[in-house]
PDB file of N, CA and C in Angstrom:
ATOM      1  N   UNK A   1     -54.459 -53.792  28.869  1.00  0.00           N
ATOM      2  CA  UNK A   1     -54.763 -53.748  30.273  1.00  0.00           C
ATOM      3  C   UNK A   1     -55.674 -54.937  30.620  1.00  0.00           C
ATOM      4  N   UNK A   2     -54.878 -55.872  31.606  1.00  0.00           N
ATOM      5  CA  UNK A   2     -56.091 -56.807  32.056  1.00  0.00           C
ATOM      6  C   UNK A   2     -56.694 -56.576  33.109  1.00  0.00           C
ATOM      7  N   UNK A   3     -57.568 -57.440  33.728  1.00  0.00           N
ATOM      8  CA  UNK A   3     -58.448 -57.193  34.545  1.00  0.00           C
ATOM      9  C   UNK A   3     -57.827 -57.627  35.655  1.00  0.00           C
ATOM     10  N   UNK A   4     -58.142 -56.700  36.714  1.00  0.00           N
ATOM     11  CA  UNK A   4     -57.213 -56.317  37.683  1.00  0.00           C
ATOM     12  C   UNK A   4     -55.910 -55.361  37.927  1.00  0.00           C
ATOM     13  N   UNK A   5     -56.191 -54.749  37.098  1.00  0.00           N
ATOM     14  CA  UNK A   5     -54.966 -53.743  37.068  1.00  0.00           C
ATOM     15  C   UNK A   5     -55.174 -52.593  37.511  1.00  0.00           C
ATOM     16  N   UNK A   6     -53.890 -51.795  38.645  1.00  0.00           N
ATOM     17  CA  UNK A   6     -54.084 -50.533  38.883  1.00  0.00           C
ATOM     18  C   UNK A   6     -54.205 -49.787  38.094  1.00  0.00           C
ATOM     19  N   UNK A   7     -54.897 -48.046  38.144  1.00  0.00           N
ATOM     20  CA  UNK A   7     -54.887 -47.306  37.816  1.00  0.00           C
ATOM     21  C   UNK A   7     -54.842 -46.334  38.016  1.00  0.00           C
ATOM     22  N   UNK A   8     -54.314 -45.305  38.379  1.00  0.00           N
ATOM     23  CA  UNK A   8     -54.087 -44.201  38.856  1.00  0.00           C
ATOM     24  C   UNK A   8     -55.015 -42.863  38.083  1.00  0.00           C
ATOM     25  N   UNK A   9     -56.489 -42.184  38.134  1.00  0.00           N
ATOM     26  CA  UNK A   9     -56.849 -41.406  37.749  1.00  0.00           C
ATOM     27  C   UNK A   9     -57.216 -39.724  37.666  1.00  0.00           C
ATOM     28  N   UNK A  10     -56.491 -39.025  37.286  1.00  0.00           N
ATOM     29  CA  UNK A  10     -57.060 -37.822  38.001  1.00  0.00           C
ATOM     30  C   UNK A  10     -58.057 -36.484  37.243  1.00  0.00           C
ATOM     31  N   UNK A  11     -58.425 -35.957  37.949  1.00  0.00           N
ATOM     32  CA  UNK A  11     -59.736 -35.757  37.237  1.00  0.00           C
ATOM     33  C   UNK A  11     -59.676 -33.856  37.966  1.00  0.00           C
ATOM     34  N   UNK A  12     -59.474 -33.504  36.797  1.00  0.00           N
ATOM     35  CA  UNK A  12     -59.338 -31.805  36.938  1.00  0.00           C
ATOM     36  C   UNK A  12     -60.723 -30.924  36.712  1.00  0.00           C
ATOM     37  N   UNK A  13     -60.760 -30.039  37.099  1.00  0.00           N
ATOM     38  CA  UNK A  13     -61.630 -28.730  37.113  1.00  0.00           C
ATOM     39  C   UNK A  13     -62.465 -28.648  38.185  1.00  0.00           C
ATOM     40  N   UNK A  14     -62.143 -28.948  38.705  1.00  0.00           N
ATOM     41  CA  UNK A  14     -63.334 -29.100  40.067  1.00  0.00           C
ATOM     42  C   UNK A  14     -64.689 -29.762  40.109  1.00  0.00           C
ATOM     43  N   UNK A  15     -65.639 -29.742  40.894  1.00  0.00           N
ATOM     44  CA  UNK A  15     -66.821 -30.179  41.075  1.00  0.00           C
ATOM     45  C   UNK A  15     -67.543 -29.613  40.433  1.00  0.00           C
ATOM     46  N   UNK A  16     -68.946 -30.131  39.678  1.00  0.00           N
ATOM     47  CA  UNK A  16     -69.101 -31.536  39.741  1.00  0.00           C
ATOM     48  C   UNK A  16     -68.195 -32.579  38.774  1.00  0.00           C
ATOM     49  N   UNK A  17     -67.741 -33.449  39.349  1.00  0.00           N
ATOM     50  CA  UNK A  17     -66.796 -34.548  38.701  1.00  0.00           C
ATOM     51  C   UNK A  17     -67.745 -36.111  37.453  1.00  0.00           C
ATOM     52  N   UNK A  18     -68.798 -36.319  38.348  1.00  0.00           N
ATOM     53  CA  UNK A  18     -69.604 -36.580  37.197  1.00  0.00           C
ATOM     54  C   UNK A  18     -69.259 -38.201  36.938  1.00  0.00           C
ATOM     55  N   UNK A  19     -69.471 -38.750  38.118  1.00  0.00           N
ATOM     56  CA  UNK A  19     -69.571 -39.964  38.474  1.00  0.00           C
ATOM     57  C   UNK A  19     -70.622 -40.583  40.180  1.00  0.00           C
ATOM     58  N   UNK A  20     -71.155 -41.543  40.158  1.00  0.00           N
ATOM     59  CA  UNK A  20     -71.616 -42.136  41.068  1.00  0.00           C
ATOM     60  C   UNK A  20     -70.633 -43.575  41.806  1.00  0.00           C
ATOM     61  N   UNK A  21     -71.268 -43.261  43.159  1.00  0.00           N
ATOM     62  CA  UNK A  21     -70.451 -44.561  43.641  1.00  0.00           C
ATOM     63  C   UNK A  21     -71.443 -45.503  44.728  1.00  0.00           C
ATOM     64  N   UNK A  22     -70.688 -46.869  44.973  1.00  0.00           N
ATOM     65  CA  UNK A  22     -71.976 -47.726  45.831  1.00  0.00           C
ATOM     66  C   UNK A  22     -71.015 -48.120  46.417  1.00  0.00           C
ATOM     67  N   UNK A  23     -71.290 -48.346  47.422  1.00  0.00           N
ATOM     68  CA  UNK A  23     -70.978 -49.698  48.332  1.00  0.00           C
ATOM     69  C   UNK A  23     -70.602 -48.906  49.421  1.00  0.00           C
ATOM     70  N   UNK A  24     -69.147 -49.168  50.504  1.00  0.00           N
ATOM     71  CA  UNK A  24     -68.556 -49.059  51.630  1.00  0.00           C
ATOM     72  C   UNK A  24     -68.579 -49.578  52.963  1.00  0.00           C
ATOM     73  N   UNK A  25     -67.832 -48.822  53.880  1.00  0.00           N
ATOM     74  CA  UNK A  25     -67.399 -50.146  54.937  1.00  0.00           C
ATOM     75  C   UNK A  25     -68.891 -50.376  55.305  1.00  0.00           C
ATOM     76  N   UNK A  26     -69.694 -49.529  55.440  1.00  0.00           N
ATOM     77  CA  UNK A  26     -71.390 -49.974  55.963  1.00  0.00           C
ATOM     78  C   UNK A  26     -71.846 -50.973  55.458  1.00  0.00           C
ATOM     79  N   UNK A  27     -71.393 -51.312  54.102  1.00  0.00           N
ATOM     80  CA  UNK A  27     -72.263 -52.068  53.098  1.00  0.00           C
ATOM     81  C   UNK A  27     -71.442 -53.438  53.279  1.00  0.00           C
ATOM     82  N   UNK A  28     -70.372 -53.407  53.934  1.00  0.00           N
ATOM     83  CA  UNK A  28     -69.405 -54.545  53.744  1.00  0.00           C
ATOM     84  C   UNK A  28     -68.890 -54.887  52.191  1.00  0.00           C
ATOM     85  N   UNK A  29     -69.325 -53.763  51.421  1.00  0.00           N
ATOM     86  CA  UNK A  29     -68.593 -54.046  49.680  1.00  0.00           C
ATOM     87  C   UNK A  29     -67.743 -52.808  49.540  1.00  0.00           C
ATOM     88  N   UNK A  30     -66.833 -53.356  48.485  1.00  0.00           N
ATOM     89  CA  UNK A  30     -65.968 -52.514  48.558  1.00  0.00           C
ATOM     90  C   UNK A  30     -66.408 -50.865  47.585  1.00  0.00           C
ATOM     91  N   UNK A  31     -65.763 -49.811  47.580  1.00  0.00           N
ATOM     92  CA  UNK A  31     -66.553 -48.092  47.138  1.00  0.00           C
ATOM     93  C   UNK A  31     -66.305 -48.870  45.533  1.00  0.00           C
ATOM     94  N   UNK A  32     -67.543 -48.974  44.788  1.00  0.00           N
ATOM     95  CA  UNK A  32     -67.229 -49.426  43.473  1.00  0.00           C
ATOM     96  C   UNK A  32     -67.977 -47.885  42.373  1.00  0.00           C
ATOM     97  N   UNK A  33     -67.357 -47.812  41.225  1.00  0.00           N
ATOM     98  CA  UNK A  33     -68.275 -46.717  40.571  1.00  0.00           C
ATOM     99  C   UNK A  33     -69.507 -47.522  39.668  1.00  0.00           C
ATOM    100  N   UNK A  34     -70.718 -46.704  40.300  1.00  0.00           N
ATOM    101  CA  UNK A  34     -71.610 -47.584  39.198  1.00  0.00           C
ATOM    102  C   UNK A  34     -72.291 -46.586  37.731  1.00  0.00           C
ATOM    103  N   UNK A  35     -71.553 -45.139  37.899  1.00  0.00           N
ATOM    104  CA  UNK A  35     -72.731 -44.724  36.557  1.00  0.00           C
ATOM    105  C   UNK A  35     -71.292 -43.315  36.381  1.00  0.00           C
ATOM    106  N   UNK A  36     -70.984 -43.097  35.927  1.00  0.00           N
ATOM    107  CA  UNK A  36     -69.679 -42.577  34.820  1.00  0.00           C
ATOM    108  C   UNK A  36     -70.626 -41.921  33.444  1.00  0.00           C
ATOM    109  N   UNK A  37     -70.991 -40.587  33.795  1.00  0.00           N
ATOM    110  CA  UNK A  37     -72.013 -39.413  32.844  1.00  0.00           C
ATOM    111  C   UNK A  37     -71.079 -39.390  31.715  1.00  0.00           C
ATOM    112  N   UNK A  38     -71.834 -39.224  30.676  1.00  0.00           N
ATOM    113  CA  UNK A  38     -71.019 -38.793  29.190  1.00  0.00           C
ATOM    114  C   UNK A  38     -70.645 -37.771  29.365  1.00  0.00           C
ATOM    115  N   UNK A  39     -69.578 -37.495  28.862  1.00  0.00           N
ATOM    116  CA  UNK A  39     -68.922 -36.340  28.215  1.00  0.00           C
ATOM    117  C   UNK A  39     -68.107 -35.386  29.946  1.00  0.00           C
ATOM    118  N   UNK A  40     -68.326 -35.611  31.141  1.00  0.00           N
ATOM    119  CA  UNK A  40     -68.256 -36.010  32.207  1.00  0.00           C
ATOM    120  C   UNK A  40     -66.983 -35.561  32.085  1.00  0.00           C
ATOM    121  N   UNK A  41     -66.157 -34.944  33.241  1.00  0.00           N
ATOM    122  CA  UNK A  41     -65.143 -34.960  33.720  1.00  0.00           C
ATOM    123  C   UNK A  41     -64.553 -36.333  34.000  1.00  0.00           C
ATOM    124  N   UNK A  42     -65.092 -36.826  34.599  1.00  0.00           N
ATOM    125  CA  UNK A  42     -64.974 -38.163  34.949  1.00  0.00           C
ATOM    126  C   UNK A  42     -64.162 -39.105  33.773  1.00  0.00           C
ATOM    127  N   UNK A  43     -65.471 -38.829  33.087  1.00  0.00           N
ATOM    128  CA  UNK A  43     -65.440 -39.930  31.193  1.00  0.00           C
ATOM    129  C   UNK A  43     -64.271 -39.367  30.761  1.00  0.00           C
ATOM    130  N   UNK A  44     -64.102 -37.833  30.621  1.00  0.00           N
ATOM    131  CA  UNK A  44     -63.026 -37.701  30.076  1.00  0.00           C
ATOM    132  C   UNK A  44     -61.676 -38.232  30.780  1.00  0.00           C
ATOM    133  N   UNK A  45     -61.592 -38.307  31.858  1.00  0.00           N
ATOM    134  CA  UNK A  45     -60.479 -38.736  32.855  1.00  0.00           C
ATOM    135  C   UNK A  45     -60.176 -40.173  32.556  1.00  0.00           C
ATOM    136  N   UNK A  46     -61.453 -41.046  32.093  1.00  0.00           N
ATOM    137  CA  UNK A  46     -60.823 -42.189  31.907  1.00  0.00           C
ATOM    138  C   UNK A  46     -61.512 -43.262  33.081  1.00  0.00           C
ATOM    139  N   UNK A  47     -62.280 -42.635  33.933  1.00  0.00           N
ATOM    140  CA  UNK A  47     -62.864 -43.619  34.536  1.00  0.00           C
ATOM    141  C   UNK A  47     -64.118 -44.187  34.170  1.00  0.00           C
ATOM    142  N   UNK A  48     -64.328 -45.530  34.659  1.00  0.00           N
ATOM    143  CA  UNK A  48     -65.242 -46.638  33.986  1.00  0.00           C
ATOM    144  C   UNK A  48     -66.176 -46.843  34.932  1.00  0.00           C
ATOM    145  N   UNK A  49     -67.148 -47.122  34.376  1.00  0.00           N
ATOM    146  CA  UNK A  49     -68.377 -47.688  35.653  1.00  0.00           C
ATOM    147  C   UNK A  49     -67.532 -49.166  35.555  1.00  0.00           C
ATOM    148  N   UNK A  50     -68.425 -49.564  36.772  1.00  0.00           N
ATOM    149  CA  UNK A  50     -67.212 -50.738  37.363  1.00  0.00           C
ATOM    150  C   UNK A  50     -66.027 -50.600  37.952  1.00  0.00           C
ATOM    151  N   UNK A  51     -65.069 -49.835  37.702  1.00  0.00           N
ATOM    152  CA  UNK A  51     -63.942 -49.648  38.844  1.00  0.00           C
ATOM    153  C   UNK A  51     -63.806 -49.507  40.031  1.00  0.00           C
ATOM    154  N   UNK A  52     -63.070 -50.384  41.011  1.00  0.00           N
ATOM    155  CA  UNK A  52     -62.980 -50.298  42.176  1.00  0.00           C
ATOM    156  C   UNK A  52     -62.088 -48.999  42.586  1.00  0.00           C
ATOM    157  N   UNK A  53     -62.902 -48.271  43.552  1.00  0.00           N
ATOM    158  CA  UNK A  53     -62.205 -47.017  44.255  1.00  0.00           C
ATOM    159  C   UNK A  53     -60.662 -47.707  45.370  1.00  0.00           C
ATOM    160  N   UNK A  54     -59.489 -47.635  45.803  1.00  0.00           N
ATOM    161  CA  UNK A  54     -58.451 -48.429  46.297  1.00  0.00           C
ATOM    162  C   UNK A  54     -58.234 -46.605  47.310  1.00  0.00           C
ATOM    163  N   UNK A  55     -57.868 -45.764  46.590  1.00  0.00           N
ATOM    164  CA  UNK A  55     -57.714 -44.512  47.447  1.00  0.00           C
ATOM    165  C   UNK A  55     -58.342 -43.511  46.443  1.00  0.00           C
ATOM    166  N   UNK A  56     -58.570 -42.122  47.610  1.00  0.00           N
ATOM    167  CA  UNK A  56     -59.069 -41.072  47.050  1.00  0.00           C
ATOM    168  C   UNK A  56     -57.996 -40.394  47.331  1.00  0.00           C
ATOM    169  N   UNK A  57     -56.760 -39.186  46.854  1.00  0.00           N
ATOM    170  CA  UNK A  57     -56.118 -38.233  47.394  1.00  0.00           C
ATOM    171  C   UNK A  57     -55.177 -38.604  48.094  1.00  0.00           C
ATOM    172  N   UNK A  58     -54.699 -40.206  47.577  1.00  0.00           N
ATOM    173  CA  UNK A  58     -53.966 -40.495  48.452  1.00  0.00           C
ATOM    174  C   UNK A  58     -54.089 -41.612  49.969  1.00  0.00           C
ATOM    175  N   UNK A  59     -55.430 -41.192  50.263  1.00  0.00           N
ATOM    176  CA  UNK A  59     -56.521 -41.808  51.128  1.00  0.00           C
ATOM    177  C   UNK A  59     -57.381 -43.232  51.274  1.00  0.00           C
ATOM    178  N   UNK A  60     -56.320 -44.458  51.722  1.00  0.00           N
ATOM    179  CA  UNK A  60     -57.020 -45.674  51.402  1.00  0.00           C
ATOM    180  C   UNK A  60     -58.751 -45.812  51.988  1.00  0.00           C
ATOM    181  N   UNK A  61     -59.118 -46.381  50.631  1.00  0.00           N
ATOM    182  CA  UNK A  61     -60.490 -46.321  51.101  1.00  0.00           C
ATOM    183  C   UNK A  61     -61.438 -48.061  51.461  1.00  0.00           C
ATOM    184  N   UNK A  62     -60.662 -48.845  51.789  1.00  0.00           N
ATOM    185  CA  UNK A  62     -61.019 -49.852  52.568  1.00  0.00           C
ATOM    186  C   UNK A  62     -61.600 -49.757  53.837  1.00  0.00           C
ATOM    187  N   UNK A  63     -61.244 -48.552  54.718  1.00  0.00           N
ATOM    188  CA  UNK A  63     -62.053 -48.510  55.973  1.00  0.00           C
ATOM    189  C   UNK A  63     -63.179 -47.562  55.439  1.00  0.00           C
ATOM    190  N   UNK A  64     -63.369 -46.992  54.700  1.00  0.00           N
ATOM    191  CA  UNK A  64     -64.385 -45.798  54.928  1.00  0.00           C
ATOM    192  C   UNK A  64     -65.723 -45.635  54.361  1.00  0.00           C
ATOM    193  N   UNK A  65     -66.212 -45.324  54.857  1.00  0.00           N
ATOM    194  CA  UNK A  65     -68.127 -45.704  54.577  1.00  0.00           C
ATOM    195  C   UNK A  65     -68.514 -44.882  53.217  1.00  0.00           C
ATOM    196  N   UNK A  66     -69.025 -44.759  53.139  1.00  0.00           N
ATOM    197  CA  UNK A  66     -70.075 -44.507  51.975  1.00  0.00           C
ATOM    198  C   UNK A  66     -69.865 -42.736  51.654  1.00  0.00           C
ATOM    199  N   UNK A  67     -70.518 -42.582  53.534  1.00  0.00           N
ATOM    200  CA  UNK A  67     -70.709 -41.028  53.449  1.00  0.00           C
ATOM    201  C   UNK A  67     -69.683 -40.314  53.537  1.00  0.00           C
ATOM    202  N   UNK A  68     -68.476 -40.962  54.169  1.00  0.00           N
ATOM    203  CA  UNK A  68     -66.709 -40.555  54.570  1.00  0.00           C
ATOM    204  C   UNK A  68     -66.171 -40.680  52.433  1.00  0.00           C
ATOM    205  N   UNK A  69     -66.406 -41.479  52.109  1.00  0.00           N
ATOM    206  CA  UNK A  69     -65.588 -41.293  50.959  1.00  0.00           C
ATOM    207  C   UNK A  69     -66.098 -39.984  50.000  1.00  0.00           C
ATOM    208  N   UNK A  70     -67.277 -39.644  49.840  1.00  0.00           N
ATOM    209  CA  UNK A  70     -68.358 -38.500  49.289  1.00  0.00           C
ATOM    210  C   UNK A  70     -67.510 -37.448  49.983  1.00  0.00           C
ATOM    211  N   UNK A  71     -67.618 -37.484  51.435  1.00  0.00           N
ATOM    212  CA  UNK A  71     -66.888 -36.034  51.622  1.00  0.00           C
ATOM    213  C   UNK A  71     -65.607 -35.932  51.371  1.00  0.00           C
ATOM    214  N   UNK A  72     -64.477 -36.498  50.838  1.00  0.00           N
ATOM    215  CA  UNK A  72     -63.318 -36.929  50.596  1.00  0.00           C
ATOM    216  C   UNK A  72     -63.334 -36.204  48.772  1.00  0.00           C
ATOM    217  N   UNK A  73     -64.429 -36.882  48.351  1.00  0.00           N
ATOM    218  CA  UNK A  73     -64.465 -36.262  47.256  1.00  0.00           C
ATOM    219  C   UNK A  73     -64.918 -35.215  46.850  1.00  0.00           C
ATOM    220  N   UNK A  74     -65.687 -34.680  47.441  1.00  0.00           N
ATOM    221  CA  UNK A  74     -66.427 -32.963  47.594  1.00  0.00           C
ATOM    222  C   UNK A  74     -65.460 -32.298  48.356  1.00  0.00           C
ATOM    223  N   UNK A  75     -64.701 -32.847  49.024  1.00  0.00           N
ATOM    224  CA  UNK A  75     -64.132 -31.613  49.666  1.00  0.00           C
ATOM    225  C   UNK A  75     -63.003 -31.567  48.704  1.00  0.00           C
ATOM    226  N   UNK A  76     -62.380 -32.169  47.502  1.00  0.00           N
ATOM    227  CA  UNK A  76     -61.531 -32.033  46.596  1.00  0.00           C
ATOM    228  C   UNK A  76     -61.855 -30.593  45.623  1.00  0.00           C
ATOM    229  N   UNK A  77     -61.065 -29.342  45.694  1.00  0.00           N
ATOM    230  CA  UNK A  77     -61.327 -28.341  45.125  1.00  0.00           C
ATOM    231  C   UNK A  77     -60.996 -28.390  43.688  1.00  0.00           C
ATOM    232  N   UNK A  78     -59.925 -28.373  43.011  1.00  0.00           N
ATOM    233  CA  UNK A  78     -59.398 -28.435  41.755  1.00  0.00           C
ATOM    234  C   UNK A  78     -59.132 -29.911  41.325  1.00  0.00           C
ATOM    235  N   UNK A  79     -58.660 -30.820  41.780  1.00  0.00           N
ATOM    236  CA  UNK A  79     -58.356 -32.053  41.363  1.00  0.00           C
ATOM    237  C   UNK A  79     -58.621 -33.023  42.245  1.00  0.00           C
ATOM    238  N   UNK A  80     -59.378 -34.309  41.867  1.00  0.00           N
ATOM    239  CA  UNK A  80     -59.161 -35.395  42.275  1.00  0.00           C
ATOM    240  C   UNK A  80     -58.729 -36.557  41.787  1.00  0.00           C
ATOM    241  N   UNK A  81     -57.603 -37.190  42.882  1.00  0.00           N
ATOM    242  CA  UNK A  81     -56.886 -38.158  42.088  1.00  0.00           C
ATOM    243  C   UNK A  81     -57.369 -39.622  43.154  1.00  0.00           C
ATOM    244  N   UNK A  82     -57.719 -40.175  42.097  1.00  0.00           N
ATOM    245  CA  UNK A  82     -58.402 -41.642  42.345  1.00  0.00           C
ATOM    246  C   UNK A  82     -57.676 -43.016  42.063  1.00  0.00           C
ATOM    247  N   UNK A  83     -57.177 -44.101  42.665  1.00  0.00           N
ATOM    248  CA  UNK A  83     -56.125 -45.107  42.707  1.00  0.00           C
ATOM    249  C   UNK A  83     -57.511 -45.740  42.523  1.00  0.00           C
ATOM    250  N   UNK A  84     -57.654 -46.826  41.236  1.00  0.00           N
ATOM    251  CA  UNK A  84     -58.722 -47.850  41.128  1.00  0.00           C
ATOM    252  C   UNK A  84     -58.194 -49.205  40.542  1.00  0.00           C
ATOM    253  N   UNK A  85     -58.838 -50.436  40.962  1.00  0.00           N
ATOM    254  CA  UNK A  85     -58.640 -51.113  40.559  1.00  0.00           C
ATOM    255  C   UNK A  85     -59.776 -51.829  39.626  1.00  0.00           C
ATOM    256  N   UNK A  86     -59.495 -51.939  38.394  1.00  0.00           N
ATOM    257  CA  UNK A  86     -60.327 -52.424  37.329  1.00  0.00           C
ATOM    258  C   UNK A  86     -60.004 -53.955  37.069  1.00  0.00           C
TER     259      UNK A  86
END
């Protein structure tokens, strides 16, 4: 896998999922993950600190702020599936 490549991730059992995120349209940067917990739903799923968020659920996340993508992901009950670009 090189750098820049999609990825399609999804991440089962519900909340908490067990990752952090920065940026959005407020910030003018794009939703990036910066801290990915051990052992983590997340970790196990395969996501990386550093990956760019592209959609949540389907849900492009180029327009959406900070606090719009959080509720996107909390309001995900059993699964969330995350389109990133690494």
């Amino acid at each position: 896998m090189g750098i820049g490549d999609y990825v399609c991730v999804t991440i089962g059992g519900g909340a908490p999922w067990g990752f952090r995120l920065q940026g959005g349209k407020e910030h003018k940067q794009p939703l990036q993950v910066t801290k990915v917990r051990k052992k983590s739903k997340a970790c196990r799923a395969g996501l990386c600190e550093g990956d760019e968020l592209i959609s949540i659920n389907s849900k492009p996340c180029s327009e959406l702020t900070h606090s719009e993508a959080m509720q996107l992901i909390d309001g995900s009950s059993e699964t969330l599936q995350i389109l990133i670009k690494r």
